[in-house]
PDB file of N, CA and C in Angstrom:
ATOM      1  N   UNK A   1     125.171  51.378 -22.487  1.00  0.00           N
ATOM      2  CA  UNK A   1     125.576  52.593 -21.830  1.00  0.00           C
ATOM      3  C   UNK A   1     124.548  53.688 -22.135  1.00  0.00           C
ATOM      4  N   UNK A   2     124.568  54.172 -23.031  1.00  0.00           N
ATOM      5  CA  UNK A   2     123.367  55.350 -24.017  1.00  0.00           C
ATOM      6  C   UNK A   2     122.540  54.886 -24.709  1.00  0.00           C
ATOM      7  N   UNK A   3     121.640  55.170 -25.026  1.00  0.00           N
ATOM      8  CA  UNK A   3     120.723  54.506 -25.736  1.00  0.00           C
ATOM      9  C   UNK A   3     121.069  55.365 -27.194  1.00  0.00           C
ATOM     10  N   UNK A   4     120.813  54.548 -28.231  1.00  0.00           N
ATOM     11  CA  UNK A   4     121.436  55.732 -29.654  1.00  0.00           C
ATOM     12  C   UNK A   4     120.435  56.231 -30.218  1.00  0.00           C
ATOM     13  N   UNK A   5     120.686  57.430 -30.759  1.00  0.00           N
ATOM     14  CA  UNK A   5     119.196  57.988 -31.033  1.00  0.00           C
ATOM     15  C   UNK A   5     119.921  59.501 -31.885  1.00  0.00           C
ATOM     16  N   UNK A   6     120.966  58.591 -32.676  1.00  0.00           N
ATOM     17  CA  UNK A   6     121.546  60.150 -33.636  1.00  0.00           C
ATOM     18  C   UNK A   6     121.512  58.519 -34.898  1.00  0.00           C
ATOM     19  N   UNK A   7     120.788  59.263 -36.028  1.00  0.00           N
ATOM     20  CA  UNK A   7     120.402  57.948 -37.254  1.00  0.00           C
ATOM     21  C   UNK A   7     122.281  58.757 -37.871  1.00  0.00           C
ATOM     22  N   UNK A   8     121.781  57.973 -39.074  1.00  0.00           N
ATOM     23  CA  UNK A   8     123.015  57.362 -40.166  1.00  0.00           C
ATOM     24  C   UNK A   8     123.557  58.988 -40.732  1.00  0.00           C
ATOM     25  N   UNK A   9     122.525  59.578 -41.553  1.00  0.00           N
ATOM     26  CA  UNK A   9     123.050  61.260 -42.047  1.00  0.00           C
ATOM     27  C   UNK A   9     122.953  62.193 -41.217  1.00  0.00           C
ATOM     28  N   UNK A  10     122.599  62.293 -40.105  1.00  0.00           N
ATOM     29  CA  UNK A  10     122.748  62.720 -38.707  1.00  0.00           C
ATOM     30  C   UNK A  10     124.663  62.757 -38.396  1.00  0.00           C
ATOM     31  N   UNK A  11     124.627  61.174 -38.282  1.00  0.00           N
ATOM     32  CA  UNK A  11     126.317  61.141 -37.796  1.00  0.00           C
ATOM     33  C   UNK A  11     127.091  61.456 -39.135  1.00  0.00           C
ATOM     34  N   UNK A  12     126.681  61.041 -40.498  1.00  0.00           N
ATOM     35  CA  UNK A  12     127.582  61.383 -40.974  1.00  0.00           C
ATOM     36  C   UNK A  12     128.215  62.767 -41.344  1.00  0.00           C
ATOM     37  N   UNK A  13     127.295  63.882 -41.247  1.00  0.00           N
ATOM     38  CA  UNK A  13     127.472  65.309 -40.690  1.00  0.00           C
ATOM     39  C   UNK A  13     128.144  65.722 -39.554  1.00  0.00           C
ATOM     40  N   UNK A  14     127.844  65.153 -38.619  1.00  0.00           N
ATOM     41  CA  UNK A  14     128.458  65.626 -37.362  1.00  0.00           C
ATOM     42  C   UNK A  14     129.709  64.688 -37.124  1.00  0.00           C
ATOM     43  N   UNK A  15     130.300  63.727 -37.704  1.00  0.00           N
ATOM     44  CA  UNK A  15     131.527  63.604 -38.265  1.00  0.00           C
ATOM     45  C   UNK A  15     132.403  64.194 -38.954  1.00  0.00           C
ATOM     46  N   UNK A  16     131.563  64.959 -40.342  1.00  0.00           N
ATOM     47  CA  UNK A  16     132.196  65.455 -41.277  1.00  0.00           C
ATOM     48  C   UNK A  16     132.774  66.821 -40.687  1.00  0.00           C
ATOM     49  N   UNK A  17     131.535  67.635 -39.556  1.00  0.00           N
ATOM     50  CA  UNK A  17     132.062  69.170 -39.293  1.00  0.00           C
ATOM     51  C   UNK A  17     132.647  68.750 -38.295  1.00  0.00           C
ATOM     52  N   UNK A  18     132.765  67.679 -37.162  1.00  0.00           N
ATOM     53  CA  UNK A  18     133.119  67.913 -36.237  1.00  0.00           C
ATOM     54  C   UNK A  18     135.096  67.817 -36.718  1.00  0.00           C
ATOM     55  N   UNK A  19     135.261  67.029 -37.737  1.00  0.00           N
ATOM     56  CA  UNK A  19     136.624  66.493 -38.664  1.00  0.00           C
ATOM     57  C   UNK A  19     136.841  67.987 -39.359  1.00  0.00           C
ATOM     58  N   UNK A  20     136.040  68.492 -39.786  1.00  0.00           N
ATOM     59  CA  UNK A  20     136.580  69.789 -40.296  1.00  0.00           C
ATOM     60  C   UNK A  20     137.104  70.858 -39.343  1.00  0.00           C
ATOM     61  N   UNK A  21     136.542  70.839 -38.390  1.00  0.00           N
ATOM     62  CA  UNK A  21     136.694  72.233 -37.472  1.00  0.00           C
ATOM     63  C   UNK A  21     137.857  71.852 -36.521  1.00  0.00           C
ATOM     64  N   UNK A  22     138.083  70.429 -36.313  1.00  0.00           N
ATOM     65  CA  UNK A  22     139.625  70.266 -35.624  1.00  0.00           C
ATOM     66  C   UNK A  22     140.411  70.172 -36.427  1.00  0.00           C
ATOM     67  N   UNK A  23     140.255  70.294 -37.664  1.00  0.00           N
ATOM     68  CA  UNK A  23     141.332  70.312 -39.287  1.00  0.00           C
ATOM     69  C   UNK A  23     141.153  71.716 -39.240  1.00  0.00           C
ATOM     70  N   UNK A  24     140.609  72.784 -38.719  1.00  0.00           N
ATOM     71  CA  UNK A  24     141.024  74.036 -38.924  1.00  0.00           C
ATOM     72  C   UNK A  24     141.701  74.454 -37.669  1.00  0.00           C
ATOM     73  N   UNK A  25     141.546  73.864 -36.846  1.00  0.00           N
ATOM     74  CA  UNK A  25     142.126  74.231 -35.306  1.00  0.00           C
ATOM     75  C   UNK A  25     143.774  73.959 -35.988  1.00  0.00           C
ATOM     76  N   UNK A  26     144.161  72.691 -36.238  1.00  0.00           N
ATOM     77  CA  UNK A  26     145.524  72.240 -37.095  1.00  0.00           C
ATOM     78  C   UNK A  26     146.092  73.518 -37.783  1.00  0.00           C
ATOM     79  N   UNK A  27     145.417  73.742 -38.719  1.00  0.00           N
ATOM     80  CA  UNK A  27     145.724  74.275 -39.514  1.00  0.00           C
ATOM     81  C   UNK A  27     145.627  76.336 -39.637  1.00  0.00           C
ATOM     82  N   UNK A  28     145.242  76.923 -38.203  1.00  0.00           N
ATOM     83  CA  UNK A  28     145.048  78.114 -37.640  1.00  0.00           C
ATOM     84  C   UNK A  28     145.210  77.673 -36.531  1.00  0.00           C
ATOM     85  N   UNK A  29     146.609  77.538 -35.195  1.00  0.00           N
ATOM     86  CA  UNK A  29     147.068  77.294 -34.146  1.00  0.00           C
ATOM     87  C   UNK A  29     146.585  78.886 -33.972  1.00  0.00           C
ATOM     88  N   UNK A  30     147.513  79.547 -34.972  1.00  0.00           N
ATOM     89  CA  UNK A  30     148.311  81.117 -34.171  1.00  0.00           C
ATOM     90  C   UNK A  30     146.972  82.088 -33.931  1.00  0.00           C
ATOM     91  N   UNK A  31     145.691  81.597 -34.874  1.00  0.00           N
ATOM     92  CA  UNK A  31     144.464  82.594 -34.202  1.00  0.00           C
ATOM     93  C   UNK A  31     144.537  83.384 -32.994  1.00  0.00           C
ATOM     94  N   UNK A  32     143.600  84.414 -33.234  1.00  0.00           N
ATOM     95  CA  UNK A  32     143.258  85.071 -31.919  1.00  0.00           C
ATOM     96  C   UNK A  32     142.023  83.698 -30.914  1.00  0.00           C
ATOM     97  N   UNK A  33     141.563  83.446 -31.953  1.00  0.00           N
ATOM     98  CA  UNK A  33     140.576  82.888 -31.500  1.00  0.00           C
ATOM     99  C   UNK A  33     139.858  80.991 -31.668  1.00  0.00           C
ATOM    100  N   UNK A  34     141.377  80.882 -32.354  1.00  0.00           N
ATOM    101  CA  UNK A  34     141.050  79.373 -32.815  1.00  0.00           C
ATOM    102  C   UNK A  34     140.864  78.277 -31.617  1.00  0.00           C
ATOM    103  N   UNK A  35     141.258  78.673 -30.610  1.00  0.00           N
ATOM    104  CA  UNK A  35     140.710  77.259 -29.450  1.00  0.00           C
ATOM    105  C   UNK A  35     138.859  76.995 -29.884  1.00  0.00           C
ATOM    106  N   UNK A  36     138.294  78.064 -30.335  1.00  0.00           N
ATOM    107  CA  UNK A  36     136.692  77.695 -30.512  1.00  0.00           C
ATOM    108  C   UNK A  36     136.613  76.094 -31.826  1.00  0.00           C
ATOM    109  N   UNK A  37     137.568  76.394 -32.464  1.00  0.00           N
ATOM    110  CA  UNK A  37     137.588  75.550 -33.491  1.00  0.00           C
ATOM    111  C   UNK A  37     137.649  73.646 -32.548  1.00  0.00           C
ATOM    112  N   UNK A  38     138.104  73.823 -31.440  1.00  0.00           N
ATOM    113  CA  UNK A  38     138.140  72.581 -30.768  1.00  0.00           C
ATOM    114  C   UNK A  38     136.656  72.546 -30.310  1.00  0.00           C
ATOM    115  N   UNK A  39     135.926  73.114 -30.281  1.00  0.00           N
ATOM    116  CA  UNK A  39     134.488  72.792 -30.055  1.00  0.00           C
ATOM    117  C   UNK A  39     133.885  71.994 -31.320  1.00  0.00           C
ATOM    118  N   UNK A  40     134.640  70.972 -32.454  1.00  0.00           N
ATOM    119  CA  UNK A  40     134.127  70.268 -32.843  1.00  0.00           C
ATOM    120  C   UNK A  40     134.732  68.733 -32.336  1.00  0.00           C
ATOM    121  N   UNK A  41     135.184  68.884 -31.806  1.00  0.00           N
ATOM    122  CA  UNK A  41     135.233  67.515 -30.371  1.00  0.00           C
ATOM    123  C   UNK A  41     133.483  67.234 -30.343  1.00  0.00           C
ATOM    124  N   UNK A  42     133.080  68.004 -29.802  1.00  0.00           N
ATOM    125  CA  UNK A  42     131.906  67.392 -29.268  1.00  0.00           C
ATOM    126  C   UNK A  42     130.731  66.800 -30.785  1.00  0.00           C
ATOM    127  N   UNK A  43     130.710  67.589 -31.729  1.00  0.00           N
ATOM    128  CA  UNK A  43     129.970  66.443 -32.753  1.00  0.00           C
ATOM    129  C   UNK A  43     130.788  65.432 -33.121  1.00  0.00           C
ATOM    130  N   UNK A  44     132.392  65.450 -33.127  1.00  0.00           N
ATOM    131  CA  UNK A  44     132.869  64.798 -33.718  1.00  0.00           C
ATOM    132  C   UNK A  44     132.253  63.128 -32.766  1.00  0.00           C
ATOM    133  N   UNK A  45     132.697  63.548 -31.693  1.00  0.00           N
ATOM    134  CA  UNK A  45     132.088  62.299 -30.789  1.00  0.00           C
ATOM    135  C   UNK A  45     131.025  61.502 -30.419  1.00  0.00           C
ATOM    136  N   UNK A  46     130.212  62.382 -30.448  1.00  0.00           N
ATOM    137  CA  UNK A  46     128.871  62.340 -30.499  1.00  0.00           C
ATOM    138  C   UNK A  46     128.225  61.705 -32.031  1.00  0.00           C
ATOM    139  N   UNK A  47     129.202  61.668 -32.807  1.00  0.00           N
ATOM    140  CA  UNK A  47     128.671  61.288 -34.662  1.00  0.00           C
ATOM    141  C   UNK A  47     128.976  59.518 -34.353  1.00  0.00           C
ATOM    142  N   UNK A  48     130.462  59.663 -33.780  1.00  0.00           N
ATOM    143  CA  UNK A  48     131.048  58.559 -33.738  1.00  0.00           C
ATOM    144  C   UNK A  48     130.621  57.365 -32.562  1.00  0.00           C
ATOM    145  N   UNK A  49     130.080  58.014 -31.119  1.00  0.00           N
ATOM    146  CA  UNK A  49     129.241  57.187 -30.190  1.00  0.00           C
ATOM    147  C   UNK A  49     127.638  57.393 -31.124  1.00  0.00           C
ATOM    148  N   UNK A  50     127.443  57.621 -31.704  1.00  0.00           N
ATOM    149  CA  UNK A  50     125.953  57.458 -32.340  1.00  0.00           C
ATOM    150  C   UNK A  50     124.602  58.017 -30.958  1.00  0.00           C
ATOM    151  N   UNK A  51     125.471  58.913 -30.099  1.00  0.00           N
ATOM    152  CA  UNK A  51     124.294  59.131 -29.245  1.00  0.00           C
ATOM    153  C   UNK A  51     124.711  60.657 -28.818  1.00  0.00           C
ATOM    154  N   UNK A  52     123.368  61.342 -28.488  1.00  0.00           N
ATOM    155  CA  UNK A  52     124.112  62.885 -27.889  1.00  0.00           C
ATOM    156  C   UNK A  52     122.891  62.919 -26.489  1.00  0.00           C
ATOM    157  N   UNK A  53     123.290  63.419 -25.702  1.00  0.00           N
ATOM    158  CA  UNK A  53     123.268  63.593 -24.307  1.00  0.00           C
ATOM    159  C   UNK A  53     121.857  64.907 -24.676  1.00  0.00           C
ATOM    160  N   UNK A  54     122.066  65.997 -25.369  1.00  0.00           N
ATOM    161  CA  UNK A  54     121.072  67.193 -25.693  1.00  0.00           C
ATOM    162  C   UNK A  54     119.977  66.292 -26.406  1.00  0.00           C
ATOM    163  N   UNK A  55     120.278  65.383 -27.115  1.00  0.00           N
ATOM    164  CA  UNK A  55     118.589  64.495 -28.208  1.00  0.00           C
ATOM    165  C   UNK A  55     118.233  64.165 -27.160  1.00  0.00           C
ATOM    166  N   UNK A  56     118.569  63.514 -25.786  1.00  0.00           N
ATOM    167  CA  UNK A  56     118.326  62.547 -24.976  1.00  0.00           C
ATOM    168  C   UNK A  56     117.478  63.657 -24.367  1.00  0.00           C
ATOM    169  N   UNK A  57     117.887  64.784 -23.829  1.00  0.00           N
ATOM    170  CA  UNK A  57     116.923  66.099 -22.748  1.00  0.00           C
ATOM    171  C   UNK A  57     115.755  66.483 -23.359  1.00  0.00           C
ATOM    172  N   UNK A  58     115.746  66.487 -24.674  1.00  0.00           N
ATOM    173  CA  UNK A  58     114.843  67.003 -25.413  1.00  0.00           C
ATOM    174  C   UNK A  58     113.816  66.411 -26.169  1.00  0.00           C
ATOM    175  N   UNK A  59     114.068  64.703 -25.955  1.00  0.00           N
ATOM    176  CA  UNK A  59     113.390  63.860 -26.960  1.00  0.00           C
ATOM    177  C   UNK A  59     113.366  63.578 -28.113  1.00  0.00           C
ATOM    178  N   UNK A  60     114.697  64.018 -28.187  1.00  0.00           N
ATOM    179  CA  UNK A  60     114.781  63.767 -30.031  1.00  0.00           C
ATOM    180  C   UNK A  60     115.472  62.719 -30.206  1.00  0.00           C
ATOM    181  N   UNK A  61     115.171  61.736 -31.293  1.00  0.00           N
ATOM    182  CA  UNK A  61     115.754  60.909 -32.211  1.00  0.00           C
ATOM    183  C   UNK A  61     115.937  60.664 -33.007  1.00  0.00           C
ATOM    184  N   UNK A  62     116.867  60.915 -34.376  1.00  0.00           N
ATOM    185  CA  UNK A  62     116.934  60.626 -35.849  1.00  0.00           C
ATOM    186  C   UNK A  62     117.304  59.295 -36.228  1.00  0.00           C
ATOM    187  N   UNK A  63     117.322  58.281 -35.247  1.00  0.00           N
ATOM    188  CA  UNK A  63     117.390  56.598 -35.657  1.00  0.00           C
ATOM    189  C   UNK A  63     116.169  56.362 -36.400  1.00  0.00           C
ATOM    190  N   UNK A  64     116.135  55.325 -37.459  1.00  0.00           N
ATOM    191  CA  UNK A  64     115.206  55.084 -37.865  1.00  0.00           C
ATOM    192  C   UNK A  64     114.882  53.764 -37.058  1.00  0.00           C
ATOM    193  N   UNK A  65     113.126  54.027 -36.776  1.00  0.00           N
ATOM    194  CA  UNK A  65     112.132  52.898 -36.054  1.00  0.00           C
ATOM    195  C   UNK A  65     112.809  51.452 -36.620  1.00  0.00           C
ATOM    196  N   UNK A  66     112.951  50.738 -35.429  1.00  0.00           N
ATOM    197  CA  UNK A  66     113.205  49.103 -35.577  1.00  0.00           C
ATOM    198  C   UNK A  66     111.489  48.551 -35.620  1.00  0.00           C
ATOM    199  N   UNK A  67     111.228  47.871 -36.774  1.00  0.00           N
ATOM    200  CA  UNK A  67     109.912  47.212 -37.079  1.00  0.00           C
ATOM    201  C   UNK A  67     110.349  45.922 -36.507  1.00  0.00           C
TER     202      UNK A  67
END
């Protein structure tokens, strides 16, 4: 489907915040402003498909080279 091109401490970051910031959305419903906190959907997913759509526009890859 995607080609992967987000390496290992790459995802495990953008797992960790994307898991934190919908654990604060949980946990601050009544905010003025907490729907922003659901904007960690997108690393969270992106950690977990191992690919992001923005590395892909820009040429970036943090996979490490297959020898």
């Amino acid at each position: 489907m995607f080609k992967k091109n987000v390496g290992g401490i790459d995802r495990a970051l953008r797992i960790l915040v994307g898991a934190a910031l919908i654990a604060g959305f949980a946990l601050n419903q009544e905010g003025a402003y907490s729907w922003l906190y659901l904007i960690g959907i997108i690393p969270l997913v992106t950690g977990i498909l191992g690919t992001c759509p923005a590395y892909s526009i820009f040429g970036f890859n943090t996979c490490p080279l297959k020898k």
